[in-house]
C-alpha atoms as a PDB file:
ATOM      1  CA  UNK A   1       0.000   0.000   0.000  1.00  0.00           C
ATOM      2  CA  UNK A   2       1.495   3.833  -0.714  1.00  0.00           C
ATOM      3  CA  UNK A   3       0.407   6.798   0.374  1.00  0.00           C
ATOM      4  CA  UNK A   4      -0.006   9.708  -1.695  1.00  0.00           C
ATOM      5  CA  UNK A   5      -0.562  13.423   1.106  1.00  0.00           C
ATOM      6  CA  UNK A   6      -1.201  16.231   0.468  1.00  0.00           C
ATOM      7  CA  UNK A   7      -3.752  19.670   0.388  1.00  0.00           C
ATOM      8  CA  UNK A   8      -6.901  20.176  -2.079  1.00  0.00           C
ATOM      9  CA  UNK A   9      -8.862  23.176  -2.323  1.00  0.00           C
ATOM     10  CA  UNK A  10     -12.810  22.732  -3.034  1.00  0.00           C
ATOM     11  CA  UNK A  11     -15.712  24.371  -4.300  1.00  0.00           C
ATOM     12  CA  UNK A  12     -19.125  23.510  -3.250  1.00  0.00           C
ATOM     13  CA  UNK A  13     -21.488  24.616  -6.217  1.00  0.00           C
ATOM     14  CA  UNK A  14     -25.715  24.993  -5.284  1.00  0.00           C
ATOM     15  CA  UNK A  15     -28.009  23.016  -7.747  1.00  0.00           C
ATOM     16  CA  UNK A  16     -31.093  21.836  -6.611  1.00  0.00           C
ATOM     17  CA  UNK A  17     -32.643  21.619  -3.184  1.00  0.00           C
ATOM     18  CA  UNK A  18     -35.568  19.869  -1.884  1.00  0.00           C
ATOM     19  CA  UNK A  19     -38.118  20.648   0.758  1.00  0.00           C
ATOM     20  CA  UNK A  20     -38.670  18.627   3.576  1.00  0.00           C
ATOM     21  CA  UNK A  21     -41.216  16.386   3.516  1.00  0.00           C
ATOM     22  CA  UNK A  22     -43.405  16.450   6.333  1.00  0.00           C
ATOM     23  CA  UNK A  23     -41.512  14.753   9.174  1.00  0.00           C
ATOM     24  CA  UNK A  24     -38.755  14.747   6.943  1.00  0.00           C
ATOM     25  CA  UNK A  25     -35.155  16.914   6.485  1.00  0.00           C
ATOM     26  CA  UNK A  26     -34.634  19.116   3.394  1.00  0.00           C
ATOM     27  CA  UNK A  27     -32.055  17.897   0.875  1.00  0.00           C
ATOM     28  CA  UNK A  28     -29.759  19.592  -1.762  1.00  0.00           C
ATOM     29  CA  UNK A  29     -27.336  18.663  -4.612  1.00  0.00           C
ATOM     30  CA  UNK A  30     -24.124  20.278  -4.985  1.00  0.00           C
ATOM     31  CA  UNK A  31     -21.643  20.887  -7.741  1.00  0.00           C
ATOM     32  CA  UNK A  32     -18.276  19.697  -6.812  1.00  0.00           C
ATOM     33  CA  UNK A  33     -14.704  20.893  -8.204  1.00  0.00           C
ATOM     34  CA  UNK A  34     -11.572  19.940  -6.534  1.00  0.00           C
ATOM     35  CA  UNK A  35      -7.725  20.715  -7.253  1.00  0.00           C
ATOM     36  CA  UNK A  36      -5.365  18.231  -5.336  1.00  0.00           C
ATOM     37  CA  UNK A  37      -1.945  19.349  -4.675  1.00  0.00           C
ATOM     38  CA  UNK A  38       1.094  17.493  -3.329  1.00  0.00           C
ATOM     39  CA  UNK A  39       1.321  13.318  -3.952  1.00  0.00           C
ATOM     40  CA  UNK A  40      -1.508  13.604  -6.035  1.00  0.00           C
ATOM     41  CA  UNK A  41      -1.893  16.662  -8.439  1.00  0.00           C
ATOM     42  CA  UNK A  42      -4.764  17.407 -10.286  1.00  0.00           C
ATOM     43  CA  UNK A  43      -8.509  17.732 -10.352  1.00  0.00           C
ATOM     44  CA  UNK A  44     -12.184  16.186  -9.521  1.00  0.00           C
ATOM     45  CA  UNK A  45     -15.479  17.030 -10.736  1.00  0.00           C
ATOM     46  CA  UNK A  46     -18.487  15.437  -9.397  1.00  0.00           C
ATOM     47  CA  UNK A  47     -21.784  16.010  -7.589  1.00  0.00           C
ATOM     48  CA  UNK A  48     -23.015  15.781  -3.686  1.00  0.00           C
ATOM     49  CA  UNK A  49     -26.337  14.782  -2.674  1.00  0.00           C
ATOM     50  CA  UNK A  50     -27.240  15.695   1.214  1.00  0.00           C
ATOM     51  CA  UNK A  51     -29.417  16.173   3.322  1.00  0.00           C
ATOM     52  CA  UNK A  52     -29.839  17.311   7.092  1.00  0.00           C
ATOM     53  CA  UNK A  53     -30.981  19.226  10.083  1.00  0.00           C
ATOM     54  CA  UNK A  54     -30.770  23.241   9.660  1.00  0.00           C
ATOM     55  CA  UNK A  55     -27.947  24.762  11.463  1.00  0.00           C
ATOM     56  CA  UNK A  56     -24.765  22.673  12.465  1.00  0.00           C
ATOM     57  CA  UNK A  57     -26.866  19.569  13.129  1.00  0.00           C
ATOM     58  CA  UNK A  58     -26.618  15.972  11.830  1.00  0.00           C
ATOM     59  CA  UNK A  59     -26.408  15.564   8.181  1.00  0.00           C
ATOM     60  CA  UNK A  60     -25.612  12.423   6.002  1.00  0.00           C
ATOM     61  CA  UNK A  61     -24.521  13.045   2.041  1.00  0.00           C
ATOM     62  CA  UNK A  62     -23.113  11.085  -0.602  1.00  0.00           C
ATOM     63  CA  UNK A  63     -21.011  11.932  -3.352  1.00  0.00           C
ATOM     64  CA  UNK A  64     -19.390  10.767  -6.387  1.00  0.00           C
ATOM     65  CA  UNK A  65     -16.072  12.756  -7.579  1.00  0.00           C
ATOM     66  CA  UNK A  66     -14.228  11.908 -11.478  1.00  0.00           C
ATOM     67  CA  UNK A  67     -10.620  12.480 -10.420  1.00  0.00           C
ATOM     68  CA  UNK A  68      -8.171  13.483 -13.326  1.00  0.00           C
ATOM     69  CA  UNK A  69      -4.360  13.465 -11.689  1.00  0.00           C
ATOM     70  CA  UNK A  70      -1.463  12.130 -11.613  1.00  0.00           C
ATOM     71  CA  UNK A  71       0.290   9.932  -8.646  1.00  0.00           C
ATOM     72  CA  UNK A  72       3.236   8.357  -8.543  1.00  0.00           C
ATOM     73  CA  UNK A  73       4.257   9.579 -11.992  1.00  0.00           C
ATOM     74  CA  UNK A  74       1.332   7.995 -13.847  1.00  0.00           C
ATOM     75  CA  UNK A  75      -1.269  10.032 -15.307  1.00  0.00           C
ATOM     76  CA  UNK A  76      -4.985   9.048 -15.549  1.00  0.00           C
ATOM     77  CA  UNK A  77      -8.695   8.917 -14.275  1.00  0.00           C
ATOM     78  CA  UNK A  78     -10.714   7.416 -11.468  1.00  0.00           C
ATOM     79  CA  UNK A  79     -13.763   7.822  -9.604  1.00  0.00           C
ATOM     80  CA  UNK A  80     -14.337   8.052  -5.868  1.00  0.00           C
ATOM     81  CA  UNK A  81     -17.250   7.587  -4.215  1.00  0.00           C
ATOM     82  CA  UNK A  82     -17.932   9.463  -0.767  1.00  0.00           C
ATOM     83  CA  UNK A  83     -20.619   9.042   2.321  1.00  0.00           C
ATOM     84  CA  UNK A  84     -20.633  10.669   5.359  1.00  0.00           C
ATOM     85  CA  UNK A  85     -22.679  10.965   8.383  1.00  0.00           C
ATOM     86  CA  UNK A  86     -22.176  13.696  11.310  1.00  0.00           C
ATOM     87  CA  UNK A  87     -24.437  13.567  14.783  1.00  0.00           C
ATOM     88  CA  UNK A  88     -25.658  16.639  16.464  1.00  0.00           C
ATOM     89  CA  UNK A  89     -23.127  15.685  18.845  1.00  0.00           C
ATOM     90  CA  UNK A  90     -20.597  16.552  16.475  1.00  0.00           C
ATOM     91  CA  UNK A  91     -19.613  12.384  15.730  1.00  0.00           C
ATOM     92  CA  UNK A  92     -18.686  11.674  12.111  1.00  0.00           C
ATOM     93  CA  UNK A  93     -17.730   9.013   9.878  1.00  0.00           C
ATOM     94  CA  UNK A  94     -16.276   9.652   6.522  1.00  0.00           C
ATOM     95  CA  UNK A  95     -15.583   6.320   3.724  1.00  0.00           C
ATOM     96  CA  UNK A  96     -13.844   7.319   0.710  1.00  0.00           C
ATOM     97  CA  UNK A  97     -13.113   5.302  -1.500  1.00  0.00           C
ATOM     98  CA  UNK A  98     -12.155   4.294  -5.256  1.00  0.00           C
ATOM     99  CA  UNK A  99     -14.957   2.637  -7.471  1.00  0.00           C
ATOM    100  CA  UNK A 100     -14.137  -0.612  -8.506  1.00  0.00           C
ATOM    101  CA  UNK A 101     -12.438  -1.004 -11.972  1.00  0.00           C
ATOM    102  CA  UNK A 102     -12.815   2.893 -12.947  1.00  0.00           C
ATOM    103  CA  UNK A 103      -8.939   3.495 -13.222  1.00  0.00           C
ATOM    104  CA  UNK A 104      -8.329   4.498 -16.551  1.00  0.00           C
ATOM    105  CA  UNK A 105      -4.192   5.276 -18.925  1.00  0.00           C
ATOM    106  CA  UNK A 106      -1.604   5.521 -16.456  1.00  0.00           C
ATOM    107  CA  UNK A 107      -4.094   4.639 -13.474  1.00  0.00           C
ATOM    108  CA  UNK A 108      -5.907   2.021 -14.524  1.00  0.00           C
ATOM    109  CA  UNK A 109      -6.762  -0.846 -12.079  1.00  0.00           C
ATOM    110  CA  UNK A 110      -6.039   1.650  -9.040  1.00  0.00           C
ATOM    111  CA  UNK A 111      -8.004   1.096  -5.708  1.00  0.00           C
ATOM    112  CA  UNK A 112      -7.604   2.493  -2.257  1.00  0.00           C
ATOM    113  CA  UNK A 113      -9.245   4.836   0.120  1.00  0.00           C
ATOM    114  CA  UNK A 114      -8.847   8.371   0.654  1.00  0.00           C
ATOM    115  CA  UNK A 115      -9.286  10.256   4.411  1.00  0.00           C
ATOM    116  CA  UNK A 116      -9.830  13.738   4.761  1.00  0.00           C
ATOM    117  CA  UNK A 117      -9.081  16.275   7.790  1.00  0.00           C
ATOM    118  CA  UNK A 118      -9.860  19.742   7.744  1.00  0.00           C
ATOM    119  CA  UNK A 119      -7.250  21.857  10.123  1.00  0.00           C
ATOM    120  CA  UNK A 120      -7.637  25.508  10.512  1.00  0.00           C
ATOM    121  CA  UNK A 121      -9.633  25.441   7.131  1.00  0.00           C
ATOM    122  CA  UNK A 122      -7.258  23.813   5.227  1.00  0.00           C
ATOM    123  CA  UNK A 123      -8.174  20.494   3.472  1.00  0.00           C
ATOM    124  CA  UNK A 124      -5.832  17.422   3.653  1.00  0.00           C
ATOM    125  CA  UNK A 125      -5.953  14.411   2.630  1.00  0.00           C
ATOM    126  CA  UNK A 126      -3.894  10.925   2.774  1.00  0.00           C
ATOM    127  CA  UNK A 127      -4.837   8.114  -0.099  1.00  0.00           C
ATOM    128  CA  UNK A 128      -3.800   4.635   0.894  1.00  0.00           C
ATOM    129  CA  UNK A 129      -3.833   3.311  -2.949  1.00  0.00           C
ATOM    130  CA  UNK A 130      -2.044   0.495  -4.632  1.00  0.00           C
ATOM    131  CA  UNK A 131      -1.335   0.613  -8.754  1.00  0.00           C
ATOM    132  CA  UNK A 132      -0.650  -2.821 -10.758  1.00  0.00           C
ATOM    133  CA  UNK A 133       2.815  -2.720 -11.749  1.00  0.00           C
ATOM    134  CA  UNK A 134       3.181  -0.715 -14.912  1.00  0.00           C
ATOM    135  CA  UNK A 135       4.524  -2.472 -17.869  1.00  0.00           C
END
C-alpha cells in the first residue's frame, strides 16, 4: 500500500434543493470541483447529494467525484465515491473510497481509500492506494 498526502482546495457549487417532507429533512445537490496538490496533483469534478438538520446539526450526504491526476508519476482517471454521516453531537464518519475497476491510462486498475481532515480550514488528505505494476 502507498500513500499519496497532500492539500486540495474545493468548491461547493448549489443546484437543486428539496423541501422537507413532512416529518422529513430538506435535501440539496451540490456541484463539486476539486484541485489536489502534493502526492496527487490534479482535479475532480463530481456532484453531492445531502441532506440534514438546519444549522450545524446531523447531516448524512453522498457523493461521487471523477478524479483526473497524476500519482506516482502515472497520469490518468478514477472515480471516488464518498458518504458521510455527522451527529448533532458533532460524531462523524467519513468512507472514501475508489470505485471498482474505474482506473483508466496511467491509473488504470487503481483502488484504495482516501481520508480527509480539515485543520484551521485547510483540506488534507492521505490516499492509501495500490497501482498494478506498470509495464
Amino acid at each position: 500500500m502507498k500513500h499519496a498526502t497532500g492539500t486540495f482546495e474545493v468548491t461547493l457549487t448549489p443546484e437543486a434543493g428539496g423541501e422537507a417532507p413532512e416529518g422529513g429533512l430538506p435535501t440539496s445537490r451540490m456541484g463539486i470541483a476539486k484541485t489536489f496538490s502534493g502526492g496527487m496533483t490534479g482535479t475532480a469534478r463530481g456532484t453531492m447529494l445531502a441532506a440534514g438538520t438546519p444549522g450545524k446539526g446531523a447531516a448524512a450526504y453522498v457523493a461521487v467525484d471523477q478524479v483526473t491526476a497524476t500519482i506516482d508519476g502515472r497520469s490518468g482517471g478514477f472515480v471516488l465515491l464518498h458518504r458521510g454521516t455527522m451527529t448533532r453531537g458533532g460524531e462523524s464518519a467519513l468512507e472514501v473510497r475508489v470505485a471498482p475497476d474505474t482506473g483508466s491510462g496511467g491509473l488504470a486498475g487503481i483502488e484504495g481509500t482516501l481520508s480527509i481532515e480539515i485543520v484551521d480550514g485547510q483540506h488534507r488528505y492521505d490516499f492509501a492506494y495500490t497501482l498494478p505494476d506498470a509495464g
